[in-house]
PDB file of N, CA and C in Angstrom:
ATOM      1  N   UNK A   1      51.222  40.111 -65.276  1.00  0.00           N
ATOM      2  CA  UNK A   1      52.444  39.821 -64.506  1.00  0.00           C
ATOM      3  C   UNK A   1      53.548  39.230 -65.394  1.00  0.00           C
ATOM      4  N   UNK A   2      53.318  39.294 -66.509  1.00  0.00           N
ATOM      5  CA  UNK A   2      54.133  38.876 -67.661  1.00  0.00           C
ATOM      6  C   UNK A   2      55.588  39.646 -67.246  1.00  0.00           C
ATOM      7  N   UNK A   3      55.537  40.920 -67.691  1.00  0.00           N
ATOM      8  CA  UNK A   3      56.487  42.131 -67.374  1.00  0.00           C
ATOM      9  C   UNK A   3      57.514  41.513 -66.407  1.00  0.00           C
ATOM     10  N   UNK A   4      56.990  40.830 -64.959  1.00  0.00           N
ATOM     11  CA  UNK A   4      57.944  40.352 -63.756  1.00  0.00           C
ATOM     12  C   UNK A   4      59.445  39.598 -64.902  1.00  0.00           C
ATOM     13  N   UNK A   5      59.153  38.394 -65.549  1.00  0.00           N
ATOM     14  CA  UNK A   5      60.458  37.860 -65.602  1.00  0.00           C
ATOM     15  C   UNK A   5      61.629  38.571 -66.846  1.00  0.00           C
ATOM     16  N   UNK A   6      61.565  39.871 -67.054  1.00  0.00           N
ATOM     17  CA  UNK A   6      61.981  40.800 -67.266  1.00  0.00           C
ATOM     18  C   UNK A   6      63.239  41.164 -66.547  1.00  0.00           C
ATOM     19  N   UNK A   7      62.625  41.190 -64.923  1.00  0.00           N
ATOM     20  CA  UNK A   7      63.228  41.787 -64.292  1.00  0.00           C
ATOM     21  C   UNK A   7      63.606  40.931 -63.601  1.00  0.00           C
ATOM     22  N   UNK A   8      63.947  39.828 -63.693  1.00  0.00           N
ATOM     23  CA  UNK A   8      64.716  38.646 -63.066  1.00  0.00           C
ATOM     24  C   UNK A   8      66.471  38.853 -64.039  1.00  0.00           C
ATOM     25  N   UNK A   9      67.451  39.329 -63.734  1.00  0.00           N
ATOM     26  CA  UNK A   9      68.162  39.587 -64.123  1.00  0.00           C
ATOM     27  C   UNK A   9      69.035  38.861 -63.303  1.00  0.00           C
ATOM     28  N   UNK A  10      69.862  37.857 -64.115  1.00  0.00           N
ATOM     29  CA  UNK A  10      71.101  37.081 -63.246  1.00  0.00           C
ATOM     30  C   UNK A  10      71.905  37.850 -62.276  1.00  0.00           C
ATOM     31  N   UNK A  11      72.275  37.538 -60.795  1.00  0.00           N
ATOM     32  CA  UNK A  11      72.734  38.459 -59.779  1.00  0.00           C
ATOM     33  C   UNK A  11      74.021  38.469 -59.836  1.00  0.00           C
ATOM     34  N   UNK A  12      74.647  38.208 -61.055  1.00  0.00           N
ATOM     35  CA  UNK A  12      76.341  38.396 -61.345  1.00  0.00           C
ATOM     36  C   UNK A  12      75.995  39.632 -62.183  1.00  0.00           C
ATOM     37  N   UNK A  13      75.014  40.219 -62.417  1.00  0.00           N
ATOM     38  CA  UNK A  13      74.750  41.530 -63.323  1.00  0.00           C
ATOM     39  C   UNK A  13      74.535  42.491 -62.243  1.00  0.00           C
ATOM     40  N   UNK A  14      75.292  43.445 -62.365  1.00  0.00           N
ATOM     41  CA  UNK A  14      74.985  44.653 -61.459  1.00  0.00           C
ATOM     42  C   UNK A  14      73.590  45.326 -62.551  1.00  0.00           C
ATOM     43  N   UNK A  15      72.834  46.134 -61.916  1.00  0.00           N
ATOM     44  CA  UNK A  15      71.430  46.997 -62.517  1.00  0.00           C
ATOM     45  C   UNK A  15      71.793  47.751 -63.352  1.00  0.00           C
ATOM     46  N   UNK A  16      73.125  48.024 -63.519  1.00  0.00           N
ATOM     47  CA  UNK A  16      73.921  48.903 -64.736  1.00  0.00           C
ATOM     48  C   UNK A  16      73.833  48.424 -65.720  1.00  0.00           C
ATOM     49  N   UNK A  17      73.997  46.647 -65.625  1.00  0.00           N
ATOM     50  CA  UNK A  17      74.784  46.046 -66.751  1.00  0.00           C
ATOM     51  C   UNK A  17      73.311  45.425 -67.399  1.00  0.00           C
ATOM     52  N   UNK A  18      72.247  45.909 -66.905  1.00  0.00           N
ATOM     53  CA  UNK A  18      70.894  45.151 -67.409  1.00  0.00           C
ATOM     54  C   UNK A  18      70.860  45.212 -68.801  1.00  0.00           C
ATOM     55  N   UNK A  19      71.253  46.745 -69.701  1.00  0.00           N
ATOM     56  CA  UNK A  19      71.102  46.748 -71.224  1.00  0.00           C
ATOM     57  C   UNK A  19      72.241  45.762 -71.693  1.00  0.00           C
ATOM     58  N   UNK A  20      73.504  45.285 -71.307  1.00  0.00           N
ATOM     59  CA  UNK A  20      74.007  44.319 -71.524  1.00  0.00           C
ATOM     60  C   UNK A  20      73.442  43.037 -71.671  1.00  0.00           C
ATOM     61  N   UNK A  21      72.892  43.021 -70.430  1.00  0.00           N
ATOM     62  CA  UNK A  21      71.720  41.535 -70.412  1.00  0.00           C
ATOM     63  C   UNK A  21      71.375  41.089 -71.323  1.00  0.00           C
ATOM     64  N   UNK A  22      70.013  42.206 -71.949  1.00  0.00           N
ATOM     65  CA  UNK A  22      69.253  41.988 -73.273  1.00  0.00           C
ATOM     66  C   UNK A  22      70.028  41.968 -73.886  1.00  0.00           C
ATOM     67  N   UNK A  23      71.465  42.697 -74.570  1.00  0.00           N
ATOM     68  CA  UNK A  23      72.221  42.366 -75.536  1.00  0.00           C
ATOM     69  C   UNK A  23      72.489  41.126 -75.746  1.00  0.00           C
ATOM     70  N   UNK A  24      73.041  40.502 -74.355  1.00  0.00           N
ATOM     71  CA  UNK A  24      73.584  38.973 -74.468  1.00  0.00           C
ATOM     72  C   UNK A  24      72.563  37.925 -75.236  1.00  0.00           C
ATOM     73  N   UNK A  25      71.334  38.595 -74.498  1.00  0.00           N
ATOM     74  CA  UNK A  25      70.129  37.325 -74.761  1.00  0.00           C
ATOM     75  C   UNK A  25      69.455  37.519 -75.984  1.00  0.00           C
ATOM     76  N   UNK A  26      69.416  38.883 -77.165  1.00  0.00           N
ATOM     77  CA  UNK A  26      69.231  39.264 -78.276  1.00  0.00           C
ATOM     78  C   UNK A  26      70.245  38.434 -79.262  1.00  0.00           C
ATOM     79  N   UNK A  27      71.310  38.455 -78.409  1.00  0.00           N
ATOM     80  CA  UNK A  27      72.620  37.460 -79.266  1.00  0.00           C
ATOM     81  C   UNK A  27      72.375  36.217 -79.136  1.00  0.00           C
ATOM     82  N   UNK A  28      72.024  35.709 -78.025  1.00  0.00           N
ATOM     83  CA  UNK A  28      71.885  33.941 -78.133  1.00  0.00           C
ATOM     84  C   UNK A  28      70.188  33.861 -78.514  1.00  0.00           C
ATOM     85  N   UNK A  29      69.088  34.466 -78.673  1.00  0.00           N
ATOM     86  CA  UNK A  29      68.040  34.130 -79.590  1.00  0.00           C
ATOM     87  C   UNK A  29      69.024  34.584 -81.250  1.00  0.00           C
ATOM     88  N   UNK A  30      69.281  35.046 -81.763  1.00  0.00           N
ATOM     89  CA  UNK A  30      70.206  34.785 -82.589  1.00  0.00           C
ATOM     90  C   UNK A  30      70.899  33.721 -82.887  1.00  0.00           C
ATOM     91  N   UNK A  31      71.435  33.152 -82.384  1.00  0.00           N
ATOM     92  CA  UNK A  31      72.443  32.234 -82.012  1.00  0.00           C
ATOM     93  C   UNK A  31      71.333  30.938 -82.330  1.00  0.00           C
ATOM     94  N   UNK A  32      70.464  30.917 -81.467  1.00  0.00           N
ATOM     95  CA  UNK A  32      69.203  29.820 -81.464  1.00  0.00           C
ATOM     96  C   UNK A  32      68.328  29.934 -82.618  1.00  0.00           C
ATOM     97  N   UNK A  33      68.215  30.999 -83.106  1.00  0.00           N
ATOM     98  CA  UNK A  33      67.588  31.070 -84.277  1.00  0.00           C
ATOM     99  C   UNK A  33      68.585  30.089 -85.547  1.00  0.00           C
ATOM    100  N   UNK A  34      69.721  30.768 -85.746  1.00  0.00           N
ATOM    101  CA  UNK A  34      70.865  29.874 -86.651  1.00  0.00           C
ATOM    102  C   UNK A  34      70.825  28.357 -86.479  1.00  0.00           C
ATOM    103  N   UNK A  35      71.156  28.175 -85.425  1.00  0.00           N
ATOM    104  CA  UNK A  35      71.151  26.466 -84.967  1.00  0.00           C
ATOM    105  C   UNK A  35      70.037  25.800 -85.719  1.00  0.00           C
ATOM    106  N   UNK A  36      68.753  26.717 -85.216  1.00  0.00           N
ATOM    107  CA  UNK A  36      67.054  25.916 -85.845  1.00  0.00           C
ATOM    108  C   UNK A  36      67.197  26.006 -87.044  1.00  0.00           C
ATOM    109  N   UNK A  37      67.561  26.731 -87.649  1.00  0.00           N
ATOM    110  CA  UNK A  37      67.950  26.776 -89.337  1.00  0.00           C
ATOM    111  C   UNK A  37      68.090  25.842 -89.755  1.00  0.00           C
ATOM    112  N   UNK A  38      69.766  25.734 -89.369  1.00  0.00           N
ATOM    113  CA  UNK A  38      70.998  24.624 -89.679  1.00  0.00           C
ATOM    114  C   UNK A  38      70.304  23.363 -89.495  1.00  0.00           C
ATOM    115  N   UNK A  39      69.691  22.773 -88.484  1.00  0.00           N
ATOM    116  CA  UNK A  39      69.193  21.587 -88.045  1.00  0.00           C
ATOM    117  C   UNK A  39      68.534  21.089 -89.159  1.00  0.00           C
ATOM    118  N   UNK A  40      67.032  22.547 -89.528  1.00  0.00           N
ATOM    119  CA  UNK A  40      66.105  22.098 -90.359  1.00  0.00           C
ATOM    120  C   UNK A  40      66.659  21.722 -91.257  1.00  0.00           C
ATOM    121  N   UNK A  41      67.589  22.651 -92.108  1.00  0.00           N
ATOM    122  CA  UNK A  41      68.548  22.277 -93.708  1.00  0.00           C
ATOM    123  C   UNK A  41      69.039  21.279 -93.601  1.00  0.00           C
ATOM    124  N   UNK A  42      69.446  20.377 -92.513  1.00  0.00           N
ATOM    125  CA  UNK A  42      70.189  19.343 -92.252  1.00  0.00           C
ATOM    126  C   UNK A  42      69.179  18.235 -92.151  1.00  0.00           C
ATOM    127  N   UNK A  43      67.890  18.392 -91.897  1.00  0.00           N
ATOM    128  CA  UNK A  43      66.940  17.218 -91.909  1.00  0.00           C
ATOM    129  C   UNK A  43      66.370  17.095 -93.401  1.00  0.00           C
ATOM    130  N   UNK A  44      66.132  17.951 -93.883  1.00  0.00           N
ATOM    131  CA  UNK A  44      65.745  18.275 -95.379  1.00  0.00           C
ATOM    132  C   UNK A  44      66.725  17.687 -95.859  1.00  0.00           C
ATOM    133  N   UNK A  45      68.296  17.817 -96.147  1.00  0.00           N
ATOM    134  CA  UNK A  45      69.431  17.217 -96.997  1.00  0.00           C
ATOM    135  C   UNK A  45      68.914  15.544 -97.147  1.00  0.00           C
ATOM    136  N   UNK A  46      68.184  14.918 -96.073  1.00  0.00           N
ATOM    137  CA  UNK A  46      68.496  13.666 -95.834  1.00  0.00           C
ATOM    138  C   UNK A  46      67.475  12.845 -96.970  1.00  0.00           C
TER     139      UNK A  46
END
């Protein structure tokens, strides 16, 4: 039942805009990936 929260798609998204979705959320794990970076390099500097 993993698969289900997949398909929990915010209801300001029409079913069209679902490959958008994953785009958005491919971009902010991105986004979250950078940050965890930055943080680590920033605890290491100290």
């Amino acid at each position: 039942m993993q698969n289900a929260s997949l398909h929990k798609v915010p209801t300001n998204f029409a079913p069209e805009d679902s490959s958008n979705f994953y785009a958005i959320a491919a971009r902010d794990k991105a986004l979250a990936k950078l940050a965890i970076a930055l943080f680590i390099e920033d605890l290491h500097r100290r």
